[in-house]
C-alpha atoms as a PDB file:
ATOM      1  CA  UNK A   1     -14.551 -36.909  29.329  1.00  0.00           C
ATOM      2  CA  UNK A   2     -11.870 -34.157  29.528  1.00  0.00           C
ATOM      3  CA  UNK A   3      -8.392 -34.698  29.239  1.00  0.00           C
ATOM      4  CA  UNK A   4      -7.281 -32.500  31.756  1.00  0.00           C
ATOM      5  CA  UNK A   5      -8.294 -33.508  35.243  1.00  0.00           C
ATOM      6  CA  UNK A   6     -10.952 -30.432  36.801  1.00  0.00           C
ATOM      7  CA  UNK A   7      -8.455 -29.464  40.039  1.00  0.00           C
ATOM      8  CA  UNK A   8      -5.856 -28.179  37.224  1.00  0.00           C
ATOM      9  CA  UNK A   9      -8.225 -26.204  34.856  1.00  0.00           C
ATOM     10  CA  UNK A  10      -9.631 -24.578  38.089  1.00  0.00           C
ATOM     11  CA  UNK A  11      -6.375 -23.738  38.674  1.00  0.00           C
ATOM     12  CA  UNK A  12      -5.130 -19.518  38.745  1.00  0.00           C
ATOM     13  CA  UNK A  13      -1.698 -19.364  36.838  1.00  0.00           C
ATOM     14  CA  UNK A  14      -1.491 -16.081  35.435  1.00  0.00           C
ATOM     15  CA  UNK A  15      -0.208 -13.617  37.198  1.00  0.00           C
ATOM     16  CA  UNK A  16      -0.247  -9.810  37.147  1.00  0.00           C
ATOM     17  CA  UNK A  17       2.698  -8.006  35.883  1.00  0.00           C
ATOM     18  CA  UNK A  18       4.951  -6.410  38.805  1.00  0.00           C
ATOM     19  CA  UNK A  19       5.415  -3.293  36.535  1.00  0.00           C
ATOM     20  CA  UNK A  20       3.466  -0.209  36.926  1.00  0.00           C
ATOM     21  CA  UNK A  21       1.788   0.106  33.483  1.00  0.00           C
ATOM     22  CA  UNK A  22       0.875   3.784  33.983  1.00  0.00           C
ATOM     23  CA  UNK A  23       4.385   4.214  34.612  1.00  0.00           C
ATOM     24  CA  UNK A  24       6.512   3.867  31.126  1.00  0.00           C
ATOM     25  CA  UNK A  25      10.134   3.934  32.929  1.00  0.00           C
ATOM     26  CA  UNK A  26       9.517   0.526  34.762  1.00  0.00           C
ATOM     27  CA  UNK A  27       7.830  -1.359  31.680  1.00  0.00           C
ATOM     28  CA  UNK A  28      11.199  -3.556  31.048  1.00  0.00           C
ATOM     29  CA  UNK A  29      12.713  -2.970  27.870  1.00  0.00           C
ATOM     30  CA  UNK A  30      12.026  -5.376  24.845  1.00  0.00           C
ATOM     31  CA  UNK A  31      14.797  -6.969  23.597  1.00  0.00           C
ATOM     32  CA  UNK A  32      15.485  -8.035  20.045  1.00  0.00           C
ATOM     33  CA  UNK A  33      14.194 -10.774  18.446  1.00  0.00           C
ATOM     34  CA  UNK A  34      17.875 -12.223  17.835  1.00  0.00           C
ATOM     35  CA  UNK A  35      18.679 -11.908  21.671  1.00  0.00           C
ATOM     36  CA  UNK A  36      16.064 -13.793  22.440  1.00  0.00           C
ATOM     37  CA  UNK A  37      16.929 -16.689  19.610  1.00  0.00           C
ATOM     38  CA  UNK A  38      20.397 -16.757  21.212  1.00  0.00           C
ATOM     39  CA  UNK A  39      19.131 -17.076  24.402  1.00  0.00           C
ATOM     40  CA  UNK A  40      16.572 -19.820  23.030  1.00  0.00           C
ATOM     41  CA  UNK A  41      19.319 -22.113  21.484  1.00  0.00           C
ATOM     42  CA  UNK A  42      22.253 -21.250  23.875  1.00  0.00           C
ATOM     43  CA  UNK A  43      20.606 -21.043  27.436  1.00  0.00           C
ATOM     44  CA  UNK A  44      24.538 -21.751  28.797  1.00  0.00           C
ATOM     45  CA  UNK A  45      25.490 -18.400  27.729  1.00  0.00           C
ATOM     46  CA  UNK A  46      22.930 -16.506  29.079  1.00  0.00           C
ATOM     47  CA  UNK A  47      22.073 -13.233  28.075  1.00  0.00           C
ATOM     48  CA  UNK A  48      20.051 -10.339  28.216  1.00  0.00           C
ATOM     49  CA  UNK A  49      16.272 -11.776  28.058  1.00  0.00           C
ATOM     50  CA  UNK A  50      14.419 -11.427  31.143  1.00  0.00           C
ATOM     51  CA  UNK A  51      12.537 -14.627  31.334  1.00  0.00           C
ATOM     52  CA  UNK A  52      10.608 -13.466  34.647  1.00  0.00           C
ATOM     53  CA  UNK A  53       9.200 -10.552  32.621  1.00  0.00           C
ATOM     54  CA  UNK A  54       5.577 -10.594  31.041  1.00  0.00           C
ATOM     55  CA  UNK A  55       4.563 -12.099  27.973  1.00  0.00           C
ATOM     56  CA  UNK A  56       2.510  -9.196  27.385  1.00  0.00           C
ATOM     57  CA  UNK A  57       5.897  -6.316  27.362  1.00  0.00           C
ATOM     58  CA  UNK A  58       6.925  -9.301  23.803  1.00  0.00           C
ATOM     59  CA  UNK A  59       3.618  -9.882  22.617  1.00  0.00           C
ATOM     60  CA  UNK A  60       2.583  -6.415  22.342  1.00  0.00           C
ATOM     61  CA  UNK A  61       2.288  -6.422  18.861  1.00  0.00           C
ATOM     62  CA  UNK A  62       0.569 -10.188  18.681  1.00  0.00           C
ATOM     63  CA  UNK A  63      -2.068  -9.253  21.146  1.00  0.00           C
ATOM     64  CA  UNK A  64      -2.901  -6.015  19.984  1.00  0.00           C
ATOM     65  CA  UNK A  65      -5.272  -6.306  16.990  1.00  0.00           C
ATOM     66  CA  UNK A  66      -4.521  -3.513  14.719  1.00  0.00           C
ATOM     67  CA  UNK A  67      -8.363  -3.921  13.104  1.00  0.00           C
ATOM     68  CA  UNK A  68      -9.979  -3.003  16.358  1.00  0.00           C
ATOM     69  CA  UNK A  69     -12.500  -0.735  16.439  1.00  0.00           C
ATOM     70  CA  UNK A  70     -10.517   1.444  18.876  1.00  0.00           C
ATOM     71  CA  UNK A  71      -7.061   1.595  17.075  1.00  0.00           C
ATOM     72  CA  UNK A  72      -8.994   2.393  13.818  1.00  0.00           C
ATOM     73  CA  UNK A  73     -10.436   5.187  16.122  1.00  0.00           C
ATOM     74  CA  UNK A  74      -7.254   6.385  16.977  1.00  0.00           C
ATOM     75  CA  UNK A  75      -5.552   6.209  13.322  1.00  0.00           C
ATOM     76  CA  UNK A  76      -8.643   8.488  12.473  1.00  0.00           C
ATOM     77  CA  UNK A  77      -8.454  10.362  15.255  1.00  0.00           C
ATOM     78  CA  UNK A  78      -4.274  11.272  14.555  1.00  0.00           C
ATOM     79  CA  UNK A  79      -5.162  11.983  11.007  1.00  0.00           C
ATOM     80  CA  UNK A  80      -7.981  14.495  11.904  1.00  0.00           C
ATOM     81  CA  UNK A  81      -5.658  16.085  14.080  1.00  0.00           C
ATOM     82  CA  UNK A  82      -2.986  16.230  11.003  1.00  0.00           C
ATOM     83  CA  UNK A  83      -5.629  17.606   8.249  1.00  0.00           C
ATOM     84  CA  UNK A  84      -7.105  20.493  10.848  1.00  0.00           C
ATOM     85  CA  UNK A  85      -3.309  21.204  11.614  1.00  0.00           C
ATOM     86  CA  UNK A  86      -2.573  21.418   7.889  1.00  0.00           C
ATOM     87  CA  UNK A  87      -5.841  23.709   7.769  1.00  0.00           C
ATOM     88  CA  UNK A  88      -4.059  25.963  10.442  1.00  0.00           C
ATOM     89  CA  UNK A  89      -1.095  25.978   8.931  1.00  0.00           C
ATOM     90  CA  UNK A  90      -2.148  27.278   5.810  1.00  0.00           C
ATOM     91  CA  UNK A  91      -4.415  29.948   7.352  1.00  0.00           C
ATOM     92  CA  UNK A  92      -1.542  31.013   9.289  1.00  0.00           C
ATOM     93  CA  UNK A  93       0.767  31.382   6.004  1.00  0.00           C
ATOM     94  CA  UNK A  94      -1.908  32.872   3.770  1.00  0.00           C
ATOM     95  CA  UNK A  95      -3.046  35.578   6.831  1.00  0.00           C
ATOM     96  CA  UNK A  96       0.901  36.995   6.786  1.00  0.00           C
ATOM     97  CA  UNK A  97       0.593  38.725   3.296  1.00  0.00           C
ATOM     98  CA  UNK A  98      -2.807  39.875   3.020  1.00  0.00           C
ATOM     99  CA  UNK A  99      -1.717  41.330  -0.614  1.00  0.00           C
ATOM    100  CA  UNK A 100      -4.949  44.199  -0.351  1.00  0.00           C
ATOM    101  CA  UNK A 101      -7.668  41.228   0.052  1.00  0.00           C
ATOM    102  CA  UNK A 102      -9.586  40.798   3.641  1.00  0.00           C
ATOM    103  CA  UNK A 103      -9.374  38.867   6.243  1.00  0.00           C
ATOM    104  CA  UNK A 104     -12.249  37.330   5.142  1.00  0.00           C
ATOM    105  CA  UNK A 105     -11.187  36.960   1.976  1.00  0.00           C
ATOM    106  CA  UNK A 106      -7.625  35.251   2.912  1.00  0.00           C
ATOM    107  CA  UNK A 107      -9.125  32.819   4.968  1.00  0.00           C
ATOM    108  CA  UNK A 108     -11.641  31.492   2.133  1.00  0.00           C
ATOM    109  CA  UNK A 109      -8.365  31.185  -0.011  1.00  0.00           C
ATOM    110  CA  UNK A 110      -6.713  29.061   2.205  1.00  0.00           C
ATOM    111  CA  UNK A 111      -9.768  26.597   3.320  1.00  0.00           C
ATOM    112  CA  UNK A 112     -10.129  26.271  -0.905  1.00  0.00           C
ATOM    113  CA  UNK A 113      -6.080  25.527  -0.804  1.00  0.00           C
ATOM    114  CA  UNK A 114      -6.512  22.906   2.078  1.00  0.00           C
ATOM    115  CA  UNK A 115      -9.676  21.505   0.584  1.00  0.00           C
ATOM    116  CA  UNK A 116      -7.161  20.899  -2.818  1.00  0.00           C
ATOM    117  CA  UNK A 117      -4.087  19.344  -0.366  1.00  0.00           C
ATOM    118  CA  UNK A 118      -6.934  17.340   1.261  1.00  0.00           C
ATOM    119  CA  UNK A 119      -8.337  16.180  -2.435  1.00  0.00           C
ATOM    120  CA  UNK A 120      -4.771  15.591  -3.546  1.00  0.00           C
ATOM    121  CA  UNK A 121      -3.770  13.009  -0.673  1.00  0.00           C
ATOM    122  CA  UNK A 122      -6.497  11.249  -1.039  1.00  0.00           C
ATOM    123  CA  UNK A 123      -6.061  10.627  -4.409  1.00  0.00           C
ATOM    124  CA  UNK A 124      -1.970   9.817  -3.913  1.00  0.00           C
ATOM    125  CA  UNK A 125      -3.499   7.565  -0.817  1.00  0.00           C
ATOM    126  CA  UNK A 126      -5.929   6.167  -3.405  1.00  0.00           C
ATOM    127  CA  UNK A 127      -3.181   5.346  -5.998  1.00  0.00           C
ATOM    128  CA  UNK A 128      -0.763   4.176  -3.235  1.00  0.00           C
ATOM    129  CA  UNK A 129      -3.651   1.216  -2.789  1.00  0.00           C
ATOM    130  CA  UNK A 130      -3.939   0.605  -6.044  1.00  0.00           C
ATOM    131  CA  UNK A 131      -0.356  -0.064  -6.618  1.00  0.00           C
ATOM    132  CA  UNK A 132      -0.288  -3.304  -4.766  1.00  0.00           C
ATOM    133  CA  UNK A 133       2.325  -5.805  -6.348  1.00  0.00           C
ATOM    134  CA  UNK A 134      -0.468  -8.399  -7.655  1.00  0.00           C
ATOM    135  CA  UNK A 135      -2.657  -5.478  -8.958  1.00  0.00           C
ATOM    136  CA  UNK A 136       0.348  -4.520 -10.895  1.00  0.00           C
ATOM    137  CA  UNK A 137       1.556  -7.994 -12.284  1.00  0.00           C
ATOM    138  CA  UNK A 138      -2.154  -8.080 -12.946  1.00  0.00           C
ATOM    139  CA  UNK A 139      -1.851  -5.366 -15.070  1.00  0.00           C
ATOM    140  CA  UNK A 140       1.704  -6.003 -16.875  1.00  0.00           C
ATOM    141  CA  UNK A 141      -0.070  -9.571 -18.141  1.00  0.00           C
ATOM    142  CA  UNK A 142      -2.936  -7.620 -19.153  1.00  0.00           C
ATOM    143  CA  UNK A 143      -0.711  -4.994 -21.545  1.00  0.00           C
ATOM    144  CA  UNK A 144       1.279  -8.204 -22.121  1.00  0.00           C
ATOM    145  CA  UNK A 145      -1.594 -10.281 -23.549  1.00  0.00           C
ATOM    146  CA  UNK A 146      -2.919  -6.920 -25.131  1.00  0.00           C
ATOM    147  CA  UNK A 147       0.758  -6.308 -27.062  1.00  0.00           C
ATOM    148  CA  UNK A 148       0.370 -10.067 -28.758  1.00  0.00           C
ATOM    149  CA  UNK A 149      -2.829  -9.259 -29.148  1.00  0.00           C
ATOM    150  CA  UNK A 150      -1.742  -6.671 -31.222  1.00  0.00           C
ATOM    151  CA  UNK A 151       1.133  -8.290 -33.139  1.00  0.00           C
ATOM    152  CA  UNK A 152      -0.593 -11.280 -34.412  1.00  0.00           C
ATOM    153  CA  UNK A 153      -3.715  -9.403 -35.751  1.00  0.00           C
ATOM    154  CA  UNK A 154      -0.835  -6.722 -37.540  1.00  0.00           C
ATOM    155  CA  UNK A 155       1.093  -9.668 -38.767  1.00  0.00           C
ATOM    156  CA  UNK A 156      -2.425 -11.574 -39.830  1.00  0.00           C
ATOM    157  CA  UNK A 157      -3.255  -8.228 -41.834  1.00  0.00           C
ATOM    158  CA  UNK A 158       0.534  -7.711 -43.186  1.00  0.00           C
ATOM    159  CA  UNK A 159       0.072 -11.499 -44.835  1.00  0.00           C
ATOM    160  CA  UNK A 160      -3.207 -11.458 -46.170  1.00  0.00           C
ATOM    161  CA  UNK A 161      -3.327 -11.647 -49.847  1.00  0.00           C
ATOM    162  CA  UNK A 162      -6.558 -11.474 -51.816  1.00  0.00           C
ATOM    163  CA  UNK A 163      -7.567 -13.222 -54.709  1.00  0.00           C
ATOM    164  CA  UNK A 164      -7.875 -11.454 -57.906  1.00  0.00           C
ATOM    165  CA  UNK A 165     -11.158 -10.320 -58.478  1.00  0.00           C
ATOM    166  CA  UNK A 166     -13.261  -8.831 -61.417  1.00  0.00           C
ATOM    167  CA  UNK A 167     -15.157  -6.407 -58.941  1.00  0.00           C
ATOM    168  CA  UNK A 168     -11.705  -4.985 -56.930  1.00  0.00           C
ATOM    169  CA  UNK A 169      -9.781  -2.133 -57.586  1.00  0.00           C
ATOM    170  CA  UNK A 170      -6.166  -2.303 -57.327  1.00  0.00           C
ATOM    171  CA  UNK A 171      -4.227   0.981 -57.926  1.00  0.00           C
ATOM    172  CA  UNK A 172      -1.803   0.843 -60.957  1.00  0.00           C
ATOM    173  CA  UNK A 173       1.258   1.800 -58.264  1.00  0.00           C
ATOM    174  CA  UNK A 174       0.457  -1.193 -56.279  1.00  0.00           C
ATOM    175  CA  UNK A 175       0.438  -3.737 -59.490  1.00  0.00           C
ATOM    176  CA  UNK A 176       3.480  -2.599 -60.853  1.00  0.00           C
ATOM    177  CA  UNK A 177       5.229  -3.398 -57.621  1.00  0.00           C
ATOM    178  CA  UNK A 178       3.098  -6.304 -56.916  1.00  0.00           C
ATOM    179  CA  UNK A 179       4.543  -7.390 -60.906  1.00  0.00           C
ATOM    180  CA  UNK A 180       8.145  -6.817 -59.757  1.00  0.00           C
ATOM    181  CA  UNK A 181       8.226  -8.561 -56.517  1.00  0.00           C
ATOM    182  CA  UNK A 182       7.288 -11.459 -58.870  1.00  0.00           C
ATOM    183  CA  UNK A 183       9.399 -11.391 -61.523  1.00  0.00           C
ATOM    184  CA  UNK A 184      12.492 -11.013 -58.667  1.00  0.00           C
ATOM    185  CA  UNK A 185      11.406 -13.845 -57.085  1.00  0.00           C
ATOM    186  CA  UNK A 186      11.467 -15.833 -60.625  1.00  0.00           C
END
């Protein structure tokens, strides 16, 4: 039924890394991707790739899903910590020169500044987004399309001529030229 035979799947092959992970210093060093290519095509050579050390030390990156609900945690986390810093910061700046107001009043003045650096990275974070290359060939076919769009109905209006009519009005400026254009073309 299975193509592997039941003694092998029941079988314990991985094994534990021999590195401390609490300990940073004995986590081998990754190497770069092209010494491990050279090492892949020209095993005669040898180089530096450790071949005894974990998968996980190179696959760091692969196994570690960026979407989790723990990294997004984090990311939150570190930019909480940067926006109350920025808070601080500003606090700090506006509480050296008082300039007559109080303390009260200088700190209200700097949570309305942060509140305005806060409001103004979102919206640059907000742009950033929007700015992704497709959105913006997107839009360049759009004005594109628009900018024909444009031409052909000017050009449509620049070459319409209307019939003579009892019930029109044609200023006496516009005939005359209207009467030379024709006799030059004669």
């Amino acid at each position: 039924m299975y193509d592997t035979p039941i003694d092998e799947v029941s079988k314990i092959t991985y094994e534990f890394p021999s590195f401390d992970p609490e300990n940073p210093t004995a986590v081998p060093e990754t190497p770069s991707e092209q010494e491990y290519l050279d090492l892949l095509y020209n095993p005669h050579h040898g180089g530096v790739y450790n071949t005894a050390a974990p998968y996980e030390v190179y696959l760091k990156m692969e196994l570690a899903n960026p979407h989790s609900r723990a990294k997004k945690h984090e990311r939150w986390k570190s930019y909480q910590a940067g926006v109350h810093a920025a808070l601080k910061k500003i606090t700090d700046e506006e509480l050296k020169y008082h300039d007559g107001r109080s303390t009260r009043q200088v700190k209200a003045d700097a949570a309305f500044k942060w509140r305005e650096l806060v409001k103004e990275e979102g919206a640059k974070k907000k742009k950033a987004r929007w700015m992704h290359s497709a959105q913006m060939i997107k839009w360049q076919r759009k004005s594109a399309k628009k900018a024909t769009k444009e031409q052909r109905q000017r050009r449509r209006l620049t070459e319409l001529v209307l019939a003579d009519e009892p019930n029109q009005f044609v200023p006496p400026s516009v005939k005359e030229r209207a009467e030379r254009s024709k006799t030059k073309t004669l």
